[in-house]
Protein backbone atom coordinates (compact mmCIF):
# COMPACT_ATOMS: atom_id res chain seq x y z
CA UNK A 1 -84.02 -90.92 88.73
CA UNK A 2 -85.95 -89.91 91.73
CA UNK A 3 -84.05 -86.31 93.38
CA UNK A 4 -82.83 -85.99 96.55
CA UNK A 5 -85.80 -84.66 98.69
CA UNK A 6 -87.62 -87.73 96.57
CA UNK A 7 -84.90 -90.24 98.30
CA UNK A 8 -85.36 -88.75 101.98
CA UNK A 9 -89.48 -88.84 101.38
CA UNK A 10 -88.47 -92.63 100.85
CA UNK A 11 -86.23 -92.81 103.93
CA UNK A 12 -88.50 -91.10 105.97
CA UNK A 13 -91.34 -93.34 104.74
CA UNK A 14 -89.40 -96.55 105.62
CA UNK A 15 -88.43 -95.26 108.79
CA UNK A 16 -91.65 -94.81 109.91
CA UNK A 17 -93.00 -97.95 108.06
CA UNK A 18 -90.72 -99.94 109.52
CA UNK A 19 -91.29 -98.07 113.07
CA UNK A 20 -95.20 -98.87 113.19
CA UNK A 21 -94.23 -102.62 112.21
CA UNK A 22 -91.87 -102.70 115.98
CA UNK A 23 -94.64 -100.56 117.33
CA UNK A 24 -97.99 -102.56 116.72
CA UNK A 25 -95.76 -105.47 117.17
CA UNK A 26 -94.62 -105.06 120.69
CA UNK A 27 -98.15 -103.26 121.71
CA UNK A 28 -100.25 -106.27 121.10
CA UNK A 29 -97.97 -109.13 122.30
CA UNK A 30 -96.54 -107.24 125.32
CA UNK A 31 -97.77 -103.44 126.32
CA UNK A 32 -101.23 -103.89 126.45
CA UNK A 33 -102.49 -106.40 124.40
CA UNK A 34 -106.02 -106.93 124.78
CA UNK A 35 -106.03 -110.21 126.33
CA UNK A 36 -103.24 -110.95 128.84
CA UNK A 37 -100.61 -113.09 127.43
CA UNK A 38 -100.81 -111.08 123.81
CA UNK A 39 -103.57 -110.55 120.98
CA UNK A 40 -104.47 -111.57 117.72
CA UNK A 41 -104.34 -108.20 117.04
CA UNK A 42 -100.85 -108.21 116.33
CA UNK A 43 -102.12 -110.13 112.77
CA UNK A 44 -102.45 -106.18 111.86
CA UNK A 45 -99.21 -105.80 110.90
CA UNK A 46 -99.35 -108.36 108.02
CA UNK A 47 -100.61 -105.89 105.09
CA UNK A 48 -97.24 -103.88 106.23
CA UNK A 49 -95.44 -106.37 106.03
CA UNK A 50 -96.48 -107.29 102.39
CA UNK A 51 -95.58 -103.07 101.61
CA UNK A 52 -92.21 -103.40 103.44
CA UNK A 53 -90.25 -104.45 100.21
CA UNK A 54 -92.09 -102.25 97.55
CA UNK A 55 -91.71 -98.50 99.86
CA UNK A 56 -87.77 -99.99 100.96
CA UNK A 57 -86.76 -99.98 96.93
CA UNK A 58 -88.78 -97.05 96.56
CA UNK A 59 -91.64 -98.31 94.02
CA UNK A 60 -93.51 -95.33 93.45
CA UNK A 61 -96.77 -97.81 92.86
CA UNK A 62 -96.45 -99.33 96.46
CA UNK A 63 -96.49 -95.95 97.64
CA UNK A 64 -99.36 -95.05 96.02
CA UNK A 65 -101.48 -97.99 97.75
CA UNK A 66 -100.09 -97.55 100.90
CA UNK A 67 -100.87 -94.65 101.61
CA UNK A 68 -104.23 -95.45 101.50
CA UNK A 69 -103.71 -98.62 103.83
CA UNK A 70 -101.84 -96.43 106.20
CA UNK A 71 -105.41 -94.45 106.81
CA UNK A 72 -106.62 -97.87 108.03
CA UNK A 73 -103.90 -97.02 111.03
CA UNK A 74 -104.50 -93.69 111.68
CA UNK A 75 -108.50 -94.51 112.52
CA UNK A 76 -107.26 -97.40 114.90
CA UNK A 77 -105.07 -95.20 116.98
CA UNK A 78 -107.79 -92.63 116.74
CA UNK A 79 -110.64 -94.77 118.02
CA UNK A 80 -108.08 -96.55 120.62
CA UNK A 81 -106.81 -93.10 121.63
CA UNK A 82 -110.44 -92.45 122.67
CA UNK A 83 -111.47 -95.85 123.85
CA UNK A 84 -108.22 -97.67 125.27
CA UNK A 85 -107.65 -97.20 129.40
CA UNK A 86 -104.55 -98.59 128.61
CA UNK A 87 -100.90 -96.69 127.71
CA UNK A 88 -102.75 -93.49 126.36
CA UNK A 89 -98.91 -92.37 124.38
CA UNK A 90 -99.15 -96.07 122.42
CA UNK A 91 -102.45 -94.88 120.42
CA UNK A 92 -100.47 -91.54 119.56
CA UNK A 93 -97.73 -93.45 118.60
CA UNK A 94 -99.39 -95.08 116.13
CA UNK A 95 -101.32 -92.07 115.23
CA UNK A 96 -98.22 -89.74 114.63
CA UNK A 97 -96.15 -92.61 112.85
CA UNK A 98 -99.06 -93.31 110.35
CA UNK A 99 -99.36 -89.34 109.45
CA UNK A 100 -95.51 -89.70 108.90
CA UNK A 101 -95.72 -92.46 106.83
CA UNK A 102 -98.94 -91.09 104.96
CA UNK A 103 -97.21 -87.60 104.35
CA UNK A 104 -93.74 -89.18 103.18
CA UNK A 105 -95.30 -91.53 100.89
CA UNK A 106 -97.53 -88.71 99.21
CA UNK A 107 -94.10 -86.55 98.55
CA UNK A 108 -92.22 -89.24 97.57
CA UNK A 109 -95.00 -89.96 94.72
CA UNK A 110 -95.31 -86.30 93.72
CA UNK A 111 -91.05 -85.96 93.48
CA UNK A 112 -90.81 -89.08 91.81
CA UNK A 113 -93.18 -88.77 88.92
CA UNK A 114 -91.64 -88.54 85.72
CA UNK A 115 -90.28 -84.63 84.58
CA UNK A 116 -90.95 -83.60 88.22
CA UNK A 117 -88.54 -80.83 89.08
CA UNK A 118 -85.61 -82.26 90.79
């Protein structure tokens, strides 16, 4: 049974899953996509997608993987936060979400392992 700081590493990791989804989402079909009328881009969001149900019922496996995915994120808002002339705050979205995400998943494994202190 995970503890109770395990539970709000989960929370806070489908929050901000779920948060990056709407975010990459609504950036490449409407805030600056990169052609007018929306991007392909927004086929990014697809591997979240497939992690959504495994980090919302708190499978400490999905976690594990994802975490690593998530790094795939955090180097596309990094490179766009350099390279974009569009909304400069949509690249540090991303950025900031995907180290939440990253860090919540990584606790939520460590609390969740079996005879971790609760």
């Amino acid at each position: 049974m995970p503890s109770s700081l395990a539970s709000k590493m989960n929370a806070l990791a489908s929050i901000s899953l779920i948060a990056l989804i709407a975010l990459c989402v609504i950036w490449e079909l409407w805030l600056a996509p990169l052609r007018p009328g929306g991007s392909w881009l927004v086929l990014k969001v697809l591997p979240l997608l497939v992690a959504m149900p495994g980090i919302l019922r708190g499978r400490r496996y999905t976690h594990q993987w994802a975490s690593m995915l998530i790094l795939l994120y955090l180097m596309e808002g990094l490179v766009r936060a350099t390279s974009d002339a569009g909304a400069p705050w949509l690249p540090l979205a991303e950025i900031a979400l995907a180290l939440a995400f990253f860090g919540a998943a990584l606790a939520y494994v460590r609390l969740s392992r079996i005879g971790a202190p609760h």
